[in-house]
N, C-alpha and C. Protein backbone atom coordinates (compact mmCIF):
# COMPACT_ATOMS: atom_id res chain seq x y z
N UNK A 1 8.98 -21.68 -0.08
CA UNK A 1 8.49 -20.58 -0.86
C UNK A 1 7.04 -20.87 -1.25
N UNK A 2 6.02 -20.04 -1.21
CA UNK A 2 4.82 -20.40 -1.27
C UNK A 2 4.55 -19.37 -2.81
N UNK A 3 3.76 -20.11 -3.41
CA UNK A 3 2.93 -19.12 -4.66
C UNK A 3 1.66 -18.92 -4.51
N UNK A 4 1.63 -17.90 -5.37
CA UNK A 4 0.46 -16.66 -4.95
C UNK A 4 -0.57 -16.79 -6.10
N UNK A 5 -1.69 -16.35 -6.57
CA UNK A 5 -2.42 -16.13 -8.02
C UNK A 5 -2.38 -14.27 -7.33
N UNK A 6 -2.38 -13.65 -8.50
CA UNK A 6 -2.66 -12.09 -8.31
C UNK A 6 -2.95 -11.62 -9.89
N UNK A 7 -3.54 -10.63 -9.34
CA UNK A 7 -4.51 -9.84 -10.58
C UNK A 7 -3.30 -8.09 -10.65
N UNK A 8 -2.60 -7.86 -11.51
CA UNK A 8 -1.75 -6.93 -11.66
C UNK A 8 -3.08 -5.86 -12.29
N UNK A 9 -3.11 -4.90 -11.90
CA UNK A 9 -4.43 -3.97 -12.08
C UNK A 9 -3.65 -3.02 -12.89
N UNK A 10 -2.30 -2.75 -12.90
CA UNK A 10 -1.99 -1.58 -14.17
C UNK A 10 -1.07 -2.60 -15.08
N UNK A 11 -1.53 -4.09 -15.63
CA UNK A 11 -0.94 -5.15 -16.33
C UNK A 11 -0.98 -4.68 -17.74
N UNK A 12 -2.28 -4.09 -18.20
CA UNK A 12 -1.98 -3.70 -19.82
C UNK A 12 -0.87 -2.62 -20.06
N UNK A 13 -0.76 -1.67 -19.15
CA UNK A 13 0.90 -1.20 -19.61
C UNK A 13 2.01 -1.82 -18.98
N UNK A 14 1.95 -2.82 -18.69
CA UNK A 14 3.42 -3.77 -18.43
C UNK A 14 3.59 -3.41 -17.21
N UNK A 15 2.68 -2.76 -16.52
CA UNK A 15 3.27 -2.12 -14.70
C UNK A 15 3.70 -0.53 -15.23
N UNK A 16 3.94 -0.23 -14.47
CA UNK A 16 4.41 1.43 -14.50
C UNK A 16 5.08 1.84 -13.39
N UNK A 17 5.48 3.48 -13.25
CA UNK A 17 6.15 3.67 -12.02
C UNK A 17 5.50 4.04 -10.63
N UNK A 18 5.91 4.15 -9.74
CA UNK A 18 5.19 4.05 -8.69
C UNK A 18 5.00 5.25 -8.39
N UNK A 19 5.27 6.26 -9.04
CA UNK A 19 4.62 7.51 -9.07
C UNK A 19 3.53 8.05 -9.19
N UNK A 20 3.20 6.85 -10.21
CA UNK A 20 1.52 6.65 -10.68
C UNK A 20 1.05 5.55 -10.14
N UNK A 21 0.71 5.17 -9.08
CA UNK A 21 0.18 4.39 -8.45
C UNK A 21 -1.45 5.13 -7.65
N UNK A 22 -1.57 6.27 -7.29
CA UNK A 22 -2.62 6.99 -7.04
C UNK A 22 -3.94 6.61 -8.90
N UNK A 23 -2.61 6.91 -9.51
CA UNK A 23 -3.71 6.93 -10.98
C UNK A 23 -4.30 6.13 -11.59
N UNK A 24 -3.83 4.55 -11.16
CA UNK A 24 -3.73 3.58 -11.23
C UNK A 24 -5.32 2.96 -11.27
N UNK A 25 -6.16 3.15 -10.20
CA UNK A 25 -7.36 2.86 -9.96
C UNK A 25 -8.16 3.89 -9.53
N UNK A 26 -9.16 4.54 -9.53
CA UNK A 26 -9.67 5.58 -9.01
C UNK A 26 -10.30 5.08 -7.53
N UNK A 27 -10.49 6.20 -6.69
CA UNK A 27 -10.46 6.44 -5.69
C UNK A 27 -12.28 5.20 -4.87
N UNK A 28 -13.26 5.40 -6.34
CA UNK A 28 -14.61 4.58 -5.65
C UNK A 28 -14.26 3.57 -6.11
N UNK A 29 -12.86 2.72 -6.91
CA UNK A 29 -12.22 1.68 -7.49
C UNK A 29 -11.88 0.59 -5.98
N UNK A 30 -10.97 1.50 -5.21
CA UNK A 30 -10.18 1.24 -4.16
C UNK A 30 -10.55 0.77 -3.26
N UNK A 31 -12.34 0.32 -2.72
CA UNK A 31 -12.98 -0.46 -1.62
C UNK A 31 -12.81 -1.89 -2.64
N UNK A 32 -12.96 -2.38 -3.71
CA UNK A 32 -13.57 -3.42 -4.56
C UNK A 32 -12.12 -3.75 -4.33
N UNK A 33 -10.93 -3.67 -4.49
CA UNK A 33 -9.39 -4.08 -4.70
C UNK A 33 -9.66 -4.89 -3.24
N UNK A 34 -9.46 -6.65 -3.86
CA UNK A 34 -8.87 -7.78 -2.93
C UNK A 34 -7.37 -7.33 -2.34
N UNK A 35 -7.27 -7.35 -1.09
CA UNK A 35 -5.60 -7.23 -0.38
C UNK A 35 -4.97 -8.55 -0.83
N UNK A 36 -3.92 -8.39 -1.25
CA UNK A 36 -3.23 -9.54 -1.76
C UNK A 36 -3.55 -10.30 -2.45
N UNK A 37 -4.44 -9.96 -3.43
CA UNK A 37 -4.68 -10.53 -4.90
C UNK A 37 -4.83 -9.39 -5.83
N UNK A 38 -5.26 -8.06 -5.74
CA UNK A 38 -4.91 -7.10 -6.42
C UNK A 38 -3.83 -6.43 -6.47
N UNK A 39 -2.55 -6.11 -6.98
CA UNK A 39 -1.81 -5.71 -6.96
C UNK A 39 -1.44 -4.30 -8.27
N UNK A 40 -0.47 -3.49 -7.74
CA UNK A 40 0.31 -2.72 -8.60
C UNK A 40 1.85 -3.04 -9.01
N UNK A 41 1.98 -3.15 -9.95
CA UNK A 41 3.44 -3.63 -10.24
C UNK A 41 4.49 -2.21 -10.99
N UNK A 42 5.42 -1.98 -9.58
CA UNK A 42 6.10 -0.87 -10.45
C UNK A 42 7.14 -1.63 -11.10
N UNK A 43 7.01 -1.23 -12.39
CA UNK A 43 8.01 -2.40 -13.46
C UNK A 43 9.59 -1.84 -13.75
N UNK A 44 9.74 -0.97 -13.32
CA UNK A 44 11.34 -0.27 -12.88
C UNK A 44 12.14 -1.62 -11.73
N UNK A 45 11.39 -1.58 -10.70
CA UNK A 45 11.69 -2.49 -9.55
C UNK A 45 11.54 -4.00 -9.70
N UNK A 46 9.88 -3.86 -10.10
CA UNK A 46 9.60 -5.26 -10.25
C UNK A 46 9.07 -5.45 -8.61
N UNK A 47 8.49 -4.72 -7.82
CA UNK A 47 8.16 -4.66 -6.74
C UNK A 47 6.62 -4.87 -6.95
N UNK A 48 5.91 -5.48 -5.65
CA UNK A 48 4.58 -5.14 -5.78
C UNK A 48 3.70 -4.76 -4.89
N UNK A 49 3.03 -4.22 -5.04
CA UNK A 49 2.02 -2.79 -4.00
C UNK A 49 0.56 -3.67 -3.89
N UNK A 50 0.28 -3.62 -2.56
CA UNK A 50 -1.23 -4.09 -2.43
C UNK A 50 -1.92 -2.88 -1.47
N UNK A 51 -3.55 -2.85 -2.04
CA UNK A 51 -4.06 -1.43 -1.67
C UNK A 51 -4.23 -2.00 0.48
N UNK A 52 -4.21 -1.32 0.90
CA UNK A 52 -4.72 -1.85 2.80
C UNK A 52 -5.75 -0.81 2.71
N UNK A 53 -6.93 -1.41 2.48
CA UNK A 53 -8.18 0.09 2.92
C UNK A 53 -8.26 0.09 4.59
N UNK A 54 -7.62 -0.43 5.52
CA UNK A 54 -7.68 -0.39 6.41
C UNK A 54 -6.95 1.39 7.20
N UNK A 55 -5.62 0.59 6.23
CA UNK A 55 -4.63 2.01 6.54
C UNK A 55 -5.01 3.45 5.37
N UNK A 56 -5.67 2.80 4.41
CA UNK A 56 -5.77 3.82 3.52
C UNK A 56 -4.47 4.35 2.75
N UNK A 57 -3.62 2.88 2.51
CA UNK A 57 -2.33 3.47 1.64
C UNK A 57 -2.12 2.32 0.78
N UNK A 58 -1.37 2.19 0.06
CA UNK A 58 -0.68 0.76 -0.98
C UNK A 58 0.49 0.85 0.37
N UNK A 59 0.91 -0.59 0.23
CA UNK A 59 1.93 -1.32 0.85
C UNK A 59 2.55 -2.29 0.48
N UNK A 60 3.82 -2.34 0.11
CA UNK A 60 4.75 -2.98 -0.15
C UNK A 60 4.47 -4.45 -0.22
N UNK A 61 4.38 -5.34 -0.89
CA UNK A 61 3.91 -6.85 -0.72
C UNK A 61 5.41 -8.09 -1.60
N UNK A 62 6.06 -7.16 -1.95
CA UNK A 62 6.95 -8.75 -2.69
C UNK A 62 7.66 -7.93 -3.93
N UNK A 63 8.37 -9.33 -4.42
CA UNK A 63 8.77 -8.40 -5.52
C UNK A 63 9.11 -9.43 -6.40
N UNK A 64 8.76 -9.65 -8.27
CA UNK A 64 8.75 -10.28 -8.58
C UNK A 64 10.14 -10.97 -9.06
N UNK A 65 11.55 -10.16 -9.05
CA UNK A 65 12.70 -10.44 -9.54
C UNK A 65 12.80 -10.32 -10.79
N UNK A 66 11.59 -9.32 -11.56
CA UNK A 66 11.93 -9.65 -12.84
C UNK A 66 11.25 -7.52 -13.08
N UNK A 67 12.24 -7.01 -14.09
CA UNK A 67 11.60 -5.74 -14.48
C UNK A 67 11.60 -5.48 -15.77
N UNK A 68 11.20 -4.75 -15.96
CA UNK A 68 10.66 -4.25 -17.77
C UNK A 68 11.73 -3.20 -17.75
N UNK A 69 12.88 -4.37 -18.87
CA UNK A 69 14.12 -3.25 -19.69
C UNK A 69 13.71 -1.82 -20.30
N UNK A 70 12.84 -2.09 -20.87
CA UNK A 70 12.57 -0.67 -21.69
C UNK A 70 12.26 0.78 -20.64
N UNK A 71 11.53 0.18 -19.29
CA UNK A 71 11.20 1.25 -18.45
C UNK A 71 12.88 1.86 -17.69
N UNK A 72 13.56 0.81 -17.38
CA UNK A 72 14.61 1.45 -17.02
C UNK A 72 15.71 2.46 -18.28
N UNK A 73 15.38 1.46 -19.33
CA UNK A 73 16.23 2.43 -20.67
C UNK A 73 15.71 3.78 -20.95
N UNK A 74 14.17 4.11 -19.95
CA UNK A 74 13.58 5.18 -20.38
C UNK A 74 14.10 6.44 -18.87
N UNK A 75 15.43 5.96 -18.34
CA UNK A 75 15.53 6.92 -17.14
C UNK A 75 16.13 7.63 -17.58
């Protein structure tokens, strides 16, 4: 198992849902985002999203095994 350092970019609200992942960073934000050190954390899942400016989408990268109770108590 290898470890990572990453920068969670929507970290001051604990992660959010991945619904809001567009809202997350704005659009002249999205060249500056490191692949696989910037991340989005949807905190329902506990999954994590890295931007590919290649493809021009977020993509699936890992998942931390751990999610924020309160976001699921809020379904």
């Amino acid at each position: 198992m290898e470890s990572k350092y990453i920068s969670v970019i929507n970290g001051k609200e604990k992660g959010g849902s991945v619904a809001k992942i567009k809202q997350a960073v704005g659009v002249e934000m999205l060249e500056k985002l490191i692949s696989g050190f910037h991340v989005f954390l949807d905190n329902l899942s506990g999954d994590l999203y890295a931007y590919d400016a290649e493809k021009q989408s977020w993509q699936p990268m890992g998942n931390l095994g751990l999610h924020y109770s309160r976001a699921e108590a809020s379904i």
